[in-house]
PDB file of N, CA and C in Angstrom:
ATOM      1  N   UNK A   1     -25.743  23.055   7.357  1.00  0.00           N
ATOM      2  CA  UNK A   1     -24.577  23.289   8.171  1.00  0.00           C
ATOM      3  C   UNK A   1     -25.046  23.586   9.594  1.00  0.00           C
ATOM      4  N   UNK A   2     -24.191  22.830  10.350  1.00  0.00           N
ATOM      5  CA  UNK A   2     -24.725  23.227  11.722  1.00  0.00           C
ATOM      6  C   UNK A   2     -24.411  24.631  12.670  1.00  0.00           C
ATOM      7  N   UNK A   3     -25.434  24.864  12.979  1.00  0.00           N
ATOM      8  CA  UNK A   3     -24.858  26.475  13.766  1.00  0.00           C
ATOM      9  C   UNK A   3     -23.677  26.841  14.155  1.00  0.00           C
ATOM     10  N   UNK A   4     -23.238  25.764  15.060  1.00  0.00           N
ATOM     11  CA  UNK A   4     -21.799  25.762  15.142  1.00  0.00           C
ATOM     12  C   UNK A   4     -20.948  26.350  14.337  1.00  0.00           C
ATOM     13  N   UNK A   5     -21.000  25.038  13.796  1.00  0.00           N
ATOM     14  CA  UNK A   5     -20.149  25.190  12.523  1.00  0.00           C
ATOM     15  C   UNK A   5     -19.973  26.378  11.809  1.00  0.00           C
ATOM     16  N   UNK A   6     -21.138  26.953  11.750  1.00  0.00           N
ATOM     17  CA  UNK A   6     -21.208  28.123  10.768  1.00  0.00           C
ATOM     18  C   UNK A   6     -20.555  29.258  11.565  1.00  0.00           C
ATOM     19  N   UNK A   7     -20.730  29.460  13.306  1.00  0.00           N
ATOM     20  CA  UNK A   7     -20.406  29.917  13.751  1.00  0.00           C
ATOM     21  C   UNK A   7     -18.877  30.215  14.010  1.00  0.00           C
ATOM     22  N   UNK A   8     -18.667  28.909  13.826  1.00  0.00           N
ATOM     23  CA  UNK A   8     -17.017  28.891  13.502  1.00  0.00           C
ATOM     24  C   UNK A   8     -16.611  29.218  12.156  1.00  0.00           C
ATOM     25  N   UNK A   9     -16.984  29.009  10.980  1.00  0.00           N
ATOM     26  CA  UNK A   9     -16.659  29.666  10.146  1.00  0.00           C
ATOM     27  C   UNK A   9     -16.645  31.048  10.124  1.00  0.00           C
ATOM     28  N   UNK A  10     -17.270  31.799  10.188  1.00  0.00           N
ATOM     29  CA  UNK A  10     -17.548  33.397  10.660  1.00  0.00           C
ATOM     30  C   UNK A  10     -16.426  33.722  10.741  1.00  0.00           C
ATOM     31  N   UNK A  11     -16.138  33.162  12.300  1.00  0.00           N
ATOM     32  CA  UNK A  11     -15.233  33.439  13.026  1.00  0.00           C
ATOM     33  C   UNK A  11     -14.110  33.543  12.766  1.00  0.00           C
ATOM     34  N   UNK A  12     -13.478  32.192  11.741  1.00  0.00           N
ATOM     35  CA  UNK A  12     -12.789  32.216  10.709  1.00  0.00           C
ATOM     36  C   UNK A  12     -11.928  33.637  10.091  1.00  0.00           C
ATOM     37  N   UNK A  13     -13.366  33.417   9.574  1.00  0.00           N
ATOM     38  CA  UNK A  13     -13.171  34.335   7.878  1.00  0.00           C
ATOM     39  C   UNK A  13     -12.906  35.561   8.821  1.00  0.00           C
ATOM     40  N   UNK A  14     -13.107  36.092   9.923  1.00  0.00           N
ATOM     41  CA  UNK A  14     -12.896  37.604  10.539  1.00  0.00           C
ATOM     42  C   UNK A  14     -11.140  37.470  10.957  1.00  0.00           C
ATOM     43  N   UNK A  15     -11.031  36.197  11.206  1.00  0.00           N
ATOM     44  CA  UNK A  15      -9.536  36.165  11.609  1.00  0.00           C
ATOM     45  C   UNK A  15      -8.961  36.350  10.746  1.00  0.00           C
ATOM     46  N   UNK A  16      -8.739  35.570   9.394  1.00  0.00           N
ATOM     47  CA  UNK A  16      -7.774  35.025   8.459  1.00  0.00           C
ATOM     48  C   UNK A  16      -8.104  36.268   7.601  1.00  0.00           C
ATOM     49  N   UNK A  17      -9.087  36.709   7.100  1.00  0.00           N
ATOM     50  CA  UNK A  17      -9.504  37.620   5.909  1.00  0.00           C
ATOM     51  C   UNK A  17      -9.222  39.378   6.901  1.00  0.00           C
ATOM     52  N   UNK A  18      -8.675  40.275   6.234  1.00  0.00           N
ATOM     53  CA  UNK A  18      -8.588  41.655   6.296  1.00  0.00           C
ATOM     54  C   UNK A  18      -9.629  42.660   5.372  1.00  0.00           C
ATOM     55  N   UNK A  19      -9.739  43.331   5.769  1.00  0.00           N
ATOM     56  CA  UNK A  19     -10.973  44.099   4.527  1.00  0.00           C
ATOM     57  C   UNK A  19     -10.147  45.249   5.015  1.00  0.00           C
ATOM     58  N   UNK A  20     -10.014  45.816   3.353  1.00  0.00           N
ATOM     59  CA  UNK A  20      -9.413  47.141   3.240  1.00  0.00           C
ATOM     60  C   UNK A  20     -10.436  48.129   3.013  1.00  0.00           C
ATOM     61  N   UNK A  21     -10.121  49.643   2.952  1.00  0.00           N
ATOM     62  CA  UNK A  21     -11.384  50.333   2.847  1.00  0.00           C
ATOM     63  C   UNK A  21     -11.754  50.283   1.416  1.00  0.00           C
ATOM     64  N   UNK A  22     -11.554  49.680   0.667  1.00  0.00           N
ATOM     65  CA  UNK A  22     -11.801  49.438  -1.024  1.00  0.00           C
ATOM     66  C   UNK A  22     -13.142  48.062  -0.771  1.00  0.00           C
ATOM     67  N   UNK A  23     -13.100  47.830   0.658  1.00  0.00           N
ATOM     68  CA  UNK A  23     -14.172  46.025   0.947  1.00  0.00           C
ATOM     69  C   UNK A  23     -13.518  44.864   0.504  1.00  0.00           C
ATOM     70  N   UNK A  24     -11.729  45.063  -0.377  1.00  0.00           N
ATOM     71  CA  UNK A  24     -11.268  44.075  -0.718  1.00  0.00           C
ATOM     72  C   UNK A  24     -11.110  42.888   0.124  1.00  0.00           C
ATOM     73  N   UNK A  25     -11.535  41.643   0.096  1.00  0.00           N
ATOM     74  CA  UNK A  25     -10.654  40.665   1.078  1.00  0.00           C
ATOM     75  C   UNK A  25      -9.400  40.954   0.657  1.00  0.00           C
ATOM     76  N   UNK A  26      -8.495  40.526   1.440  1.00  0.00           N
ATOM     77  CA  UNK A  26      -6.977  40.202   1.033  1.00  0.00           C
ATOM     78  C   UNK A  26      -6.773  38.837   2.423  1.00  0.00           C
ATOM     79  N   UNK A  27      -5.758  37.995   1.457  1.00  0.00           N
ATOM     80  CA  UNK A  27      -5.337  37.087   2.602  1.00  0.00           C
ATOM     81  C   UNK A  27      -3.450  37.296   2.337  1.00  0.00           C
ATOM     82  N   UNK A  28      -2.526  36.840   3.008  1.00  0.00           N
ATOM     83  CA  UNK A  28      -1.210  36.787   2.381  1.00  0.00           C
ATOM     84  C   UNK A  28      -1.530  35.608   1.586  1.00  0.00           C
ATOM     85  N   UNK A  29      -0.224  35.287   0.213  1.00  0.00           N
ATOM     86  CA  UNK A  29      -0.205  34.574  -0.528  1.00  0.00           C
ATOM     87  C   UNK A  29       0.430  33.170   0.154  1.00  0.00           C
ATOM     88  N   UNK A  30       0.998  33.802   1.183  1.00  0.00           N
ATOM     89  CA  UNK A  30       1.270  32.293   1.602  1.00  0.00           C
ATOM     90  C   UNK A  30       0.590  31.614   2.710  1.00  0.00           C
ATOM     91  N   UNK A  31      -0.475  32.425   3.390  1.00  0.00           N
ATOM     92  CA  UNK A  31      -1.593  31.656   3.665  1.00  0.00           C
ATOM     93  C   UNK A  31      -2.774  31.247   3.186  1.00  0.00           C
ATOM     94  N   UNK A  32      -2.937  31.892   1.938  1.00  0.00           N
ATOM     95  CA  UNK A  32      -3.372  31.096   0.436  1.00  0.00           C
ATOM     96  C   UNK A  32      -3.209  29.836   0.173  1.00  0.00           C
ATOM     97  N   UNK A  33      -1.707  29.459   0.005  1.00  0.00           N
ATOM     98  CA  UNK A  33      -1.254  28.467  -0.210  1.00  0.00           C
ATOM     99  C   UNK A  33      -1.758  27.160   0.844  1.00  0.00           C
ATOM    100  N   UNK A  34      -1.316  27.505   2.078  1.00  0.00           N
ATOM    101  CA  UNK A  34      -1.559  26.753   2.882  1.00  0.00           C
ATOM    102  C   UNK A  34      -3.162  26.749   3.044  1.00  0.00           C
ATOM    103  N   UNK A  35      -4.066  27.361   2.916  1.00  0.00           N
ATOM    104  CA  UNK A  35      -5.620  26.892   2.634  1.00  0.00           C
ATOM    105  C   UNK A  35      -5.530  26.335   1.052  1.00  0.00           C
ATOM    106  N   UNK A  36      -4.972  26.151   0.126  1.00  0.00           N
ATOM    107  CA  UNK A  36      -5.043  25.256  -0.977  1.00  0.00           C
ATOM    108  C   UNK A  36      -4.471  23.857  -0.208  1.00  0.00           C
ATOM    109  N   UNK A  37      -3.666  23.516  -0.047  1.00  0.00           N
ATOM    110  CA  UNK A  37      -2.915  22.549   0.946  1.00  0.00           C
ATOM    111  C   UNK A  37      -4.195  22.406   1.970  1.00  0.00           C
ATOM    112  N   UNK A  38      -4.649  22.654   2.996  1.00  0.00           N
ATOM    113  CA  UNK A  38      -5.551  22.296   3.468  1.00  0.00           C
ATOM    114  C   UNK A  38      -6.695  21.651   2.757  1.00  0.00           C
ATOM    115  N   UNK A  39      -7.208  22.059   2.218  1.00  0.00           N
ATOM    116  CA  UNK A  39      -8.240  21.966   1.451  1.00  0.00           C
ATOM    117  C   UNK A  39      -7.922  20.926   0.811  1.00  0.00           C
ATOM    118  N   UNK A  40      -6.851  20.471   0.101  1.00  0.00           N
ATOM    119  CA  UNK A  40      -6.943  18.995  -0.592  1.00  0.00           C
ATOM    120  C   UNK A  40      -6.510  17.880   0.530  1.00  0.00           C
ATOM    121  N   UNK A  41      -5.707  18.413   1.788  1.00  0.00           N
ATOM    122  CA  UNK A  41      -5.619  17.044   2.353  1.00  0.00           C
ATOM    123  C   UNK A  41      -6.707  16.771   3.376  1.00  0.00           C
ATOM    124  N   UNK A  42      -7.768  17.897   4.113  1.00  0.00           N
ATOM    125  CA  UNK A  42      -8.997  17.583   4.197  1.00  0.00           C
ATOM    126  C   UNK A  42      -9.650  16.515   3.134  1.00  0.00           C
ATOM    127  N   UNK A  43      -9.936  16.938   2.146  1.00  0.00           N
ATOM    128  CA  UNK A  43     -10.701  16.430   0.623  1.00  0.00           C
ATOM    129  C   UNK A  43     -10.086  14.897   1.112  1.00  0.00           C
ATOM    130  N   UNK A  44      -8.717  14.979   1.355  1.00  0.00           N
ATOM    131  CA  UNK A  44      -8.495  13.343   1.157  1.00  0.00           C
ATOM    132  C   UNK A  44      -8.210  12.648   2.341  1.00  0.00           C
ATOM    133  N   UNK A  45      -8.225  13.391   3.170  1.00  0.00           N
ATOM    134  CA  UNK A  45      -8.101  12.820   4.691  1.00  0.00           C
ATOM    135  C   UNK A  45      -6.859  12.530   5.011  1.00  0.00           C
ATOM    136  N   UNK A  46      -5.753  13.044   5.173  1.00  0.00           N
ATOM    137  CA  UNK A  46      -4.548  12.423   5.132  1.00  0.00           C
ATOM    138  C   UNK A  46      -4.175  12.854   6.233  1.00  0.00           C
ATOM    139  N   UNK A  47      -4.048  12.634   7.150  1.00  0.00           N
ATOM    140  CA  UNK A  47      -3.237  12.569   8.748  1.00  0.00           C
ATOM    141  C   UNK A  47      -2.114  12.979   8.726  1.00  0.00           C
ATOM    142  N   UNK A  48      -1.266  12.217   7.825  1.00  0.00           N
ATOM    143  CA  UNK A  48       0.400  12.750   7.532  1.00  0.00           C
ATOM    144  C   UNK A  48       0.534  13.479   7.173  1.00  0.00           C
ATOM    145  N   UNK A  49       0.134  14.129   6.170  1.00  0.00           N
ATOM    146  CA  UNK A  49       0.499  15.227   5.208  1.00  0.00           C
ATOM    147  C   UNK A  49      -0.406  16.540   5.855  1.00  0.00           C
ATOM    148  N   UNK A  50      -1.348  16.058   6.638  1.00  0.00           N
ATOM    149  CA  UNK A  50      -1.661  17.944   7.414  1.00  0.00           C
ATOM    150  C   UNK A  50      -0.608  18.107   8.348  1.00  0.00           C
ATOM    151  N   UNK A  51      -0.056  16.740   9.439  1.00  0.00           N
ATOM    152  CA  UNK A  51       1.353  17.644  10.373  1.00  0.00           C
ATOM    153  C   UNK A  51       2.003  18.429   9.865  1.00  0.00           C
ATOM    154  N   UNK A  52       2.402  17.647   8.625  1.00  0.00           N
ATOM    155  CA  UNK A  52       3.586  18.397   7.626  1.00  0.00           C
ATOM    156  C   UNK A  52       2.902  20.181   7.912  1.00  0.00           C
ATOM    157  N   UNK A  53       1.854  20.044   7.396  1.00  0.00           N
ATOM    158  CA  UNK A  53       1.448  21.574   6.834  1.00  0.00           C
ATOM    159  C   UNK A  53       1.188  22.344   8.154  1.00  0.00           C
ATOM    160  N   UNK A  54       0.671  22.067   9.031  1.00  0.00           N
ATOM    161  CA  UNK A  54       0.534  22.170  10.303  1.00  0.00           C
ATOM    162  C   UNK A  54       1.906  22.897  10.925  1.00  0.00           C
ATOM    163  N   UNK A  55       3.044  22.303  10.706  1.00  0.00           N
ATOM    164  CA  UNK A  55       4.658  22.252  11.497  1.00  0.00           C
ATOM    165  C   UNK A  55       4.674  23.983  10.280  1.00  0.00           C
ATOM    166  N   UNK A  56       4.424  23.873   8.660  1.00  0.00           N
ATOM    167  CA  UNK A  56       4.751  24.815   7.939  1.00  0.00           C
ATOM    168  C   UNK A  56       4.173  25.910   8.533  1.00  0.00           C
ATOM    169  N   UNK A  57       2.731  26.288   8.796  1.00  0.00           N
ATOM    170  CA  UNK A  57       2.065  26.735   8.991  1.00  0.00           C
ATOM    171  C   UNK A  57       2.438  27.747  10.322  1.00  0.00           C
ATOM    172  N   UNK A  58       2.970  26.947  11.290  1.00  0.00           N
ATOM    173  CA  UNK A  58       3.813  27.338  12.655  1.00  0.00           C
ATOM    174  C   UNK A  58       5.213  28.447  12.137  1.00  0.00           C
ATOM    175  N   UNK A  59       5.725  27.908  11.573  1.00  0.00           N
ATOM    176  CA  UNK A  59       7.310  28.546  10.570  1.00  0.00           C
ATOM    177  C   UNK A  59       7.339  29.245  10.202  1.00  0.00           C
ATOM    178  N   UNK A  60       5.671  29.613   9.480  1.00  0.00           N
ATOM    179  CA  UNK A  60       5.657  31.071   8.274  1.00  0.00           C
ATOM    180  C   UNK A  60       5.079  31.568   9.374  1.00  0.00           C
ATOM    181  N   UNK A  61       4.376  31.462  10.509  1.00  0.00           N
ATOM    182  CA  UNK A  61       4.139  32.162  11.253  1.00  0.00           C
ATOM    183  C   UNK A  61       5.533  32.857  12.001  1.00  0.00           C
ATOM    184  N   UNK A  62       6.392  32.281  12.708  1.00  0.00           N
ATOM    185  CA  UNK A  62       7.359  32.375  13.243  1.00  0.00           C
ATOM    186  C   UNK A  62       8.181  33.440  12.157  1.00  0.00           C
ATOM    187  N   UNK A  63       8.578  33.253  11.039  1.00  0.00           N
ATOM    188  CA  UNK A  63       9.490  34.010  10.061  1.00  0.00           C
ATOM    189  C   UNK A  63       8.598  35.156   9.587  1.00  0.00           C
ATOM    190  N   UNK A  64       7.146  35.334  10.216  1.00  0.00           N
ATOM    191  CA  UNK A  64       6.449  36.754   9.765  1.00  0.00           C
ATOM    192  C   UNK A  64       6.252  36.464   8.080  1.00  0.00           C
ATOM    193  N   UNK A  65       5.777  35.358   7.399  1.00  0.00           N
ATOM    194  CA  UNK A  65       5.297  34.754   6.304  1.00  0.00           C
ATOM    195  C   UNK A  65       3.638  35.221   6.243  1.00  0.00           C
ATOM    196  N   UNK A  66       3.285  34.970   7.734  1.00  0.00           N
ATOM    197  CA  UNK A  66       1.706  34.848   7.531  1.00  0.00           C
ATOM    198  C   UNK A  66       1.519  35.701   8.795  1.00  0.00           C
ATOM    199  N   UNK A  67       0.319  36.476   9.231  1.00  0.00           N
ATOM    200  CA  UNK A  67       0.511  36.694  10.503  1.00  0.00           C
ATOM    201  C   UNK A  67       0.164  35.485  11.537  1.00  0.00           C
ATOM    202  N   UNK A  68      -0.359  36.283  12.980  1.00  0.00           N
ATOM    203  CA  UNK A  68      -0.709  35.409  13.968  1.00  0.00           C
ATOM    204  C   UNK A  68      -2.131  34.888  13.574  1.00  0.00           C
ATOM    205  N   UNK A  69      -2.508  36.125  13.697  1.00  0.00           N
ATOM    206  CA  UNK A  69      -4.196  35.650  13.088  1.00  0.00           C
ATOM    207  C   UNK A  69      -4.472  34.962  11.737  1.00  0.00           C
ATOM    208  N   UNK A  70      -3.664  34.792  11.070  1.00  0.00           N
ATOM    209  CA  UNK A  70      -3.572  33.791   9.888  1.00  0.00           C
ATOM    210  C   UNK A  70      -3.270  32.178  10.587  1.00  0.00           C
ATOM    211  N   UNK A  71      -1.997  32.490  10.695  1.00  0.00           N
ATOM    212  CA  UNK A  71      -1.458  31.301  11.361  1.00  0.00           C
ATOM    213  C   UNK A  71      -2.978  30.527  12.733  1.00  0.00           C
ATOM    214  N   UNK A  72      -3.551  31.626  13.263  1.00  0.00           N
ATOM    215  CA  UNK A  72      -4.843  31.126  14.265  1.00  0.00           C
ATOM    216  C   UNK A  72      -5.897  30.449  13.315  1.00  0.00           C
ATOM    217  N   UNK A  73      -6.505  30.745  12.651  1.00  0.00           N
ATOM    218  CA  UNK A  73      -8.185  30.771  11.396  1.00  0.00           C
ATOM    219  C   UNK A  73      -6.926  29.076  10.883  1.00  0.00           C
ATOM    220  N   UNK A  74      -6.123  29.563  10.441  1.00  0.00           N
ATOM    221  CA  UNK A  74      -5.345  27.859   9.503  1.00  0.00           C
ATOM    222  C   UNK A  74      -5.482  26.421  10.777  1.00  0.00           C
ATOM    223  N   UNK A  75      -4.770  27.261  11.584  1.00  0.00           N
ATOM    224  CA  UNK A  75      -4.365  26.120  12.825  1.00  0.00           C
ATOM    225  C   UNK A  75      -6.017  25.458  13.371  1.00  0.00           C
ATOM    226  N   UNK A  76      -6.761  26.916  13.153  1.00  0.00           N
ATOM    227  CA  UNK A  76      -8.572  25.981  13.726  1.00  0.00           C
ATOM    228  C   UNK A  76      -8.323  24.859  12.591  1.00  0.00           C
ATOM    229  N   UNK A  77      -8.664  24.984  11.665  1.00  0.00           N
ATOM    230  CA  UNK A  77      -9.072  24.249  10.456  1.00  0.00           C
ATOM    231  C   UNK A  77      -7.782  22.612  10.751  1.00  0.00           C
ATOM    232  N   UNK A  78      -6.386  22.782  11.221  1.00  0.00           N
ATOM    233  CA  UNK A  78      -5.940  21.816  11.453  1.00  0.00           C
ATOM    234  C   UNK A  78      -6.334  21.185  12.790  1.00  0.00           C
ATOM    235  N   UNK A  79      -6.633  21.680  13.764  1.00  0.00           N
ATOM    236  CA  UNK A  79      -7.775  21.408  14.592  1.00  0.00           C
ATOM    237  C   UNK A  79      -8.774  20.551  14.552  1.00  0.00           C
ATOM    238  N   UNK A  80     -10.096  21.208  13.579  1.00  0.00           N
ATOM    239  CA  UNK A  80     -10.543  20.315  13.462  1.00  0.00           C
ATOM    240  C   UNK A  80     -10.406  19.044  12.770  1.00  0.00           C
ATOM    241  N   UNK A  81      -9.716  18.844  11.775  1.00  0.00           N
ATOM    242  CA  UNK A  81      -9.485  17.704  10.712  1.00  0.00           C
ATOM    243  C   UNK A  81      -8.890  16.684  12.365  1.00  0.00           C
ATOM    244  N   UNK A  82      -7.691  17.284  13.070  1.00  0.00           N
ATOM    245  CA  UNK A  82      -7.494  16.099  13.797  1.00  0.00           C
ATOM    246  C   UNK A  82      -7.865  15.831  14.343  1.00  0.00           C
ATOM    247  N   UNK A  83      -9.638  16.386  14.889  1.00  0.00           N
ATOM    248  CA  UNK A  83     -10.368  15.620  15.806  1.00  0.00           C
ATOM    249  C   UNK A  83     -11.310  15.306  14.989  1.00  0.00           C
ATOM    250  N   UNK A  84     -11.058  15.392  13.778  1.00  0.00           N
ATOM    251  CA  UNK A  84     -11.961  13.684  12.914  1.00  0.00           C
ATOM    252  C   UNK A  84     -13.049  14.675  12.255  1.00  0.00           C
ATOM    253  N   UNK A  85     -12.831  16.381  12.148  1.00  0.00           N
ATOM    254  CA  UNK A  85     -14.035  16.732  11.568  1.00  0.00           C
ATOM    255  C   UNK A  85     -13.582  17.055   9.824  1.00  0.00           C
ATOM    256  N   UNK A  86     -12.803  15.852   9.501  1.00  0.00           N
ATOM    257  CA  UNK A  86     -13.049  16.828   8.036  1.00  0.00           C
ATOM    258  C   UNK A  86     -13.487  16.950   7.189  1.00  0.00           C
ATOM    259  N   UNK A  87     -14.859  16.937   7.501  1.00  0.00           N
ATOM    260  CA  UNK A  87     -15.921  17.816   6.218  1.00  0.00           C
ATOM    261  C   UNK A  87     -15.943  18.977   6.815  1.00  0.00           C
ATOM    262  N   UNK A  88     -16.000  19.207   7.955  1.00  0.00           N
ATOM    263  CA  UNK A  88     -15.739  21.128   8.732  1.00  0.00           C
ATOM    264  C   UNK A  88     -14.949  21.489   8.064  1.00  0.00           C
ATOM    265  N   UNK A  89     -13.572  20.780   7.969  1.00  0.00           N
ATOM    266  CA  UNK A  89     -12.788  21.517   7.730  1.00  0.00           C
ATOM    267  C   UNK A  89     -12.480  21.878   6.245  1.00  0.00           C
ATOM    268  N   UNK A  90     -12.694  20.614   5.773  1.00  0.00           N
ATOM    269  CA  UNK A  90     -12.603  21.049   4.067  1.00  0.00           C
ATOM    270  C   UNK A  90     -13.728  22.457   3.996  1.00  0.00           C
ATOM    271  N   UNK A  91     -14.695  22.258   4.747  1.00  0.00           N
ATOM    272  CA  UNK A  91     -15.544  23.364   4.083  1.00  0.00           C
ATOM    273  C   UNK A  91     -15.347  24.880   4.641  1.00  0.00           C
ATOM    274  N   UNK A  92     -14.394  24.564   5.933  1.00  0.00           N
ATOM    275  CA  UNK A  92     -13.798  26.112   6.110  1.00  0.00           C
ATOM    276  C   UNK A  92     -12.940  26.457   5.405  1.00  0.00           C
ATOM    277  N   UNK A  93     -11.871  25.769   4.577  1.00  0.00           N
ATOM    278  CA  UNK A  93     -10.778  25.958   3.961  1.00  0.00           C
ATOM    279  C   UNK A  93     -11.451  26.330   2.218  1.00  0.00           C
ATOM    280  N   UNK A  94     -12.071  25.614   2.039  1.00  0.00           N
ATOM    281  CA  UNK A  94     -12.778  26.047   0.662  1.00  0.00           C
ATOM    282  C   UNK A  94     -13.700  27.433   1.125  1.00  0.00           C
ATOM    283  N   UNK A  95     -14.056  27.693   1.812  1.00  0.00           N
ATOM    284  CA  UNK A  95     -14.997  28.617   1.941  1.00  0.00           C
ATOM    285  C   UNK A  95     -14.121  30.242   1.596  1.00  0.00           C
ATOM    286  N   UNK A  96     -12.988  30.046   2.730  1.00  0.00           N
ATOM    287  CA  UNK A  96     -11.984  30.826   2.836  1.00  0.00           C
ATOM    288  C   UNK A  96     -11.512  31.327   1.375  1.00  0.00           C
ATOM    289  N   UNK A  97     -11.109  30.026   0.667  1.00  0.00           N
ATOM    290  CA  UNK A  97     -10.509  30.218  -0.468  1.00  0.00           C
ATOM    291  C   UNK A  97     -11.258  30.851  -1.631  1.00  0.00           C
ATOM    292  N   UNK A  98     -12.374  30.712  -1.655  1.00  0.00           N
ATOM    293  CA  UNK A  98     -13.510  31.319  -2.572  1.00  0.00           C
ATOM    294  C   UNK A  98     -13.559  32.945  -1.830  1.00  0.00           C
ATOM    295  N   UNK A  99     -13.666  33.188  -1.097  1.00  0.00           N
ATOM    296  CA  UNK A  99     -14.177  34.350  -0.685  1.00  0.00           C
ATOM    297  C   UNK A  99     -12.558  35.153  -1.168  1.00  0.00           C
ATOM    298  N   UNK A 100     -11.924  34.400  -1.175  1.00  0.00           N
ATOM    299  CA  UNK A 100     -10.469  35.227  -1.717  1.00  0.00           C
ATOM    300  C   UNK A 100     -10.312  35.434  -3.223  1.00  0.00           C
ATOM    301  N   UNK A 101     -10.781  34.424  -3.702  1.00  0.00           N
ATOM    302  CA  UNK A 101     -11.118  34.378  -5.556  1.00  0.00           C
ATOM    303  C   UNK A 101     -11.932  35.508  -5.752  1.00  0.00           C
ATOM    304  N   UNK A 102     -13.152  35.277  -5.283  1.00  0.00           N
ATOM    305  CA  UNK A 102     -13.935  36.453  -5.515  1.00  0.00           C
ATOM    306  C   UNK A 102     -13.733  38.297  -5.115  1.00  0.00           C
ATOM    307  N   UNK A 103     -12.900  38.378  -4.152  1.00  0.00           N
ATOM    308  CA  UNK A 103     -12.463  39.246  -4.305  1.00  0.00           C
ATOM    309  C   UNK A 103     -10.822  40.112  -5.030  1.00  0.00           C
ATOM    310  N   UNK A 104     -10.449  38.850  -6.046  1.00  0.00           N
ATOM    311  CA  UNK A 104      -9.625  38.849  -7.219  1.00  0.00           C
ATOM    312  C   UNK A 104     -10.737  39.466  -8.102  1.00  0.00           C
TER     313      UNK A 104
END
């Protein structure tokens, strides 16, 4: 992985992920969702179907669904996919999502 990259992941995971004083990650469940949704239309490259999630992503932000800093760490990851990086991005969105399993 390139420094970058990794560097941006970090960066990520400090936005989107909260640590309680227990060390739990916690993410909201519905920016869960939308890194499952990421994560498969990265996996498959689909252009159309990230706006979709992209426009959602904006909404649950707006209706207090997800916070800002959720809605920020998601929106990188739609970011990069539309400037053509998505193996970055699948692997920030999976990364994310594991580090949330594991702290289930």
């Amino acid at each position: 992985m390139h420094s970058y990259t990794r560097k941006r992941l970090l960066a990520l995971l400090a936005l989107v992920l909260t640590t309680g004083c227990s060390g739990a990650v916690e993410t909201s469940p519905a920016a869960y969702e939308h890194l499952k949704s990421l994560y498969q239309i990265t996996n498959q490259r689909n252009s159309e179907t990230l706006e979709l999630v992209a426009s959602k992503i904006k909404s649950d932000q707006e209706s207090g669904k997800i916070t800002s800093a959720e809605a920020e760490s998601l929106l990188e990851i739609v970011g990069d996919a539309r400037n053509g990086e998505w193996k970055a991005a699948n692997g920030a969105a999976r990364e994310l999502m594991e580090a949330q399993l594991r702290a289930n």
